[in-house]
Protein backbone atom coordinates (compact mmCIF):
# COMPACT_ATOMS: atom_id res chain seq x y z
CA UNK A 1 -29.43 -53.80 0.81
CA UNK A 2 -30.63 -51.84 3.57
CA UNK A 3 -31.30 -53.00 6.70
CA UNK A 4 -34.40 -52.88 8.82
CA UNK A 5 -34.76 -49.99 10.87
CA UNK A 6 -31.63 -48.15 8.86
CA UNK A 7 -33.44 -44.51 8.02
CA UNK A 8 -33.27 -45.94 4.52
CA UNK A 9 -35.80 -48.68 5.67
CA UNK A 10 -37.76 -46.36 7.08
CA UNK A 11 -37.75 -43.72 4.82
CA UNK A 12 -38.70 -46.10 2.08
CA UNK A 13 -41.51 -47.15 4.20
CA UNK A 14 -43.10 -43.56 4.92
CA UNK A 15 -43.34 -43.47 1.27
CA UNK A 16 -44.34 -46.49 0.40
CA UNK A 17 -47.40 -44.60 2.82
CA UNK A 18 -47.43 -41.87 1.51
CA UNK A 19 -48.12 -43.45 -1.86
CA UNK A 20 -50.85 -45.52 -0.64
CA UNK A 21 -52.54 -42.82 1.33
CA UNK A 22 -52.43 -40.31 -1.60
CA UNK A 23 -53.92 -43.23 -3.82
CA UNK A 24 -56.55 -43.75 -1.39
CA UNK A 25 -57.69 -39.95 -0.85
CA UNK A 26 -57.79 -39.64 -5.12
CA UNK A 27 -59.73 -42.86 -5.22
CA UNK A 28 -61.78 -41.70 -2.22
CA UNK A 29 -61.93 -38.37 -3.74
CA UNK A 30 -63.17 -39.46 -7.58
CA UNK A 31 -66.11 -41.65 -5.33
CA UNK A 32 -67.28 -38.65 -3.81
CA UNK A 33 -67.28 -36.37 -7.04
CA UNK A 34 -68.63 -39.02 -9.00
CA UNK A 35 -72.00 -39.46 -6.33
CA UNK A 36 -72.13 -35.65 -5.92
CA UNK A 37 -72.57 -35.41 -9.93
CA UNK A 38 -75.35 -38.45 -10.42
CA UNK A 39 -76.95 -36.56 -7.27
CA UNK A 40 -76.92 -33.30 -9.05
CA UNK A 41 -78.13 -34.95 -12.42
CA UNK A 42 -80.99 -36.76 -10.34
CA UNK A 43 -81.84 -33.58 -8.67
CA UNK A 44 -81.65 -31.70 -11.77
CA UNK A 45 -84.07 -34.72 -13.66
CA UNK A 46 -86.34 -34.32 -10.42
CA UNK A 47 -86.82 -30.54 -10.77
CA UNK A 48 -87.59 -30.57 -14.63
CA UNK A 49 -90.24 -33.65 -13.87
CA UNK A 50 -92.04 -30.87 -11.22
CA UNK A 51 -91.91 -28.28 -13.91
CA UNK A 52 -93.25 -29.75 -16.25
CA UNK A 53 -96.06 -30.91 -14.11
CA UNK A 54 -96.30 -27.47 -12.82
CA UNK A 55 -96.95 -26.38 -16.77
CA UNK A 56 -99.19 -28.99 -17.37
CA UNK A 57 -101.35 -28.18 -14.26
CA UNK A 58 -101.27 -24.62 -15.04
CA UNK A 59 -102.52 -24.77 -18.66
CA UNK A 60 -105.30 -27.40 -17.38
CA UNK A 61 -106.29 -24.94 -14.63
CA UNK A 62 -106.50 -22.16 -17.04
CA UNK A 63 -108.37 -23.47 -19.80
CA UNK A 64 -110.90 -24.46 -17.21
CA UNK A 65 -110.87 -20.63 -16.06
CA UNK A 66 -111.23 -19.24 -19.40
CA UNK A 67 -114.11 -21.94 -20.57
CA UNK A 68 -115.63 -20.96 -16.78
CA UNK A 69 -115.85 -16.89 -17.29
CA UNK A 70 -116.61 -17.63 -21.44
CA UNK A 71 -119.70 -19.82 -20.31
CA UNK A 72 -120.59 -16.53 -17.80
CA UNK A 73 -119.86 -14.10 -20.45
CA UNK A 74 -122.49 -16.35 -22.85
CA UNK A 75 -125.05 -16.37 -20.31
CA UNK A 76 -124.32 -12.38 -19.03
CA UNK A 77 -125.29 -11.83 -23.08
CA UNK A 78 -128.60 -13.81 -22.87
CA UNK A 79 -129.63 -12.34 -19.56
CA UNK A 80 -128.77 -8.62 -20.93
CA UNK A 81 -131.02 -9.53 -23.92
CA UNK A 82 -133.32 -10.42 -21.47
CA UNK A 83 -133.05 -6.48 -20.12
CA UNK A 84 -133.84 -5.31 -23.33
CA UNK A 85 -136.95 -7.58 -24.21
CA UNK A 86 -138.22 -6.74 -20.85
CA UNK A 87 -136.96 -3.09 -21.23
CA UNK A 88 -138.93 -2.84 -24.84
CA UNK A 89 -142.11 -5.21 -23.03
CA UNK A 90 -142.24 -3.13 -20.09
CA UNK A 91 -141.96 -5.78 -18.13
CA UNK A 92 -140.86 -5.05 -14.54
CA UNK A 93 -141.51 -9.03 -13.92
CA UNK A 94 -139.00 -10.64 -16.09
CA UNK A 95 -136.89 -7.43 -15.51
CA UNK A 96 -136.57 -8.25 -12.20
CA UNK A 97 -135.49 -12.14 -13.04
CA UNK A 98 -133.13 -11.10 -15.33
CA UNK A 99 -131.26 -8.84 -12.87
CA UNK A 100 -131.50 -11.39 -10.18
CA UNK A 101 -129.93 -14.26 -12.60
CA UNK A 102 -127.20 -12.32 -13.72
CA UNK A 103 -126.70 -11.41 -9.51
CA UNK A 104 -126.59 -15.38 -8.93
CA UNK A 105 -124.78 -15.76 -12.26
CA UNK A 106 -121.69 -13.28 -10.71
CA UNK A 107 -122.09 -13.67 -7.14
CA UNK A 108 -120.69 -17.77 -7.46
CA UNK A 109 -117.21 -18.55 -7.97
CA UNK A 110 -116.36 -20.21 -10.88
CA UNK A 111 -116.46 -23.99 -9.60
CA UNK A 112 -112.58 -25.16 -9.93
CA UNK A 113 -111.86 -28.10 -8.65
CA UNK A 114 -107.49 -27.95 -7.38
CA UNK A 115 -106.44 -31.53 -6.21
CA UNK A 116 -102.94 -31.71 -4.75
CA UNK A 117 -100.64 -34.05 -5.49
């Protein structure tokens, strides 16, 4: 049996240590890869969640773009019609409304309402 303080004492004793310290730096170690992947899976969830709002936001936005400039593109036909009736009529009158709707008509943005959230 060795005695205490014999190098075999103490060499048993550093490893005995060593053992324990290396257990504690892989258990320390697998804690810290283990957060580092649910953090990457939680950042990875997060980014697909603002992507797909991002989609859903874009499509609403550009249906209401397309439904704005069809609705001007309907009323651009029934002013233009206008032009020719007046045109045909000789009718400086409603010539003159006509071009003045279609200046209102094109002069106003398309009312799009963006809310930020």
């Amino acid at each position: 049996m060795p005695m205490p303080g014999s190098p075999e004492t103490i060499i048993a004793g550093m490893a005995v240590e060593l053992v324990e310290t290396s257990i504690k730096c892989f258990t320390d170690y697998q804690m810290c890869k283990e957060h580092e992947e649910t953090e990457r899976r939680y950042i990875a969830a997060e980014l697909e969640v603002a992507l797909t709002k991002i989609e859903v936001a874009k499509e609403l936005y550009r249906d209401i773009i397309i439904g704005s400039f069809a609705e001007r593109e309907g009323l651009y036909d029934k002013a233009m019609k206008t032009v020719d009736l007046a045109l045909e009529k000789n009718d400086l009158e409603m010539l003159k409304v006509a071009y003045n709707f279609i200046l209102n008509v094109y002069e106003k943005a398309p009312s799009i309402i963006i809310n930020s959230q």
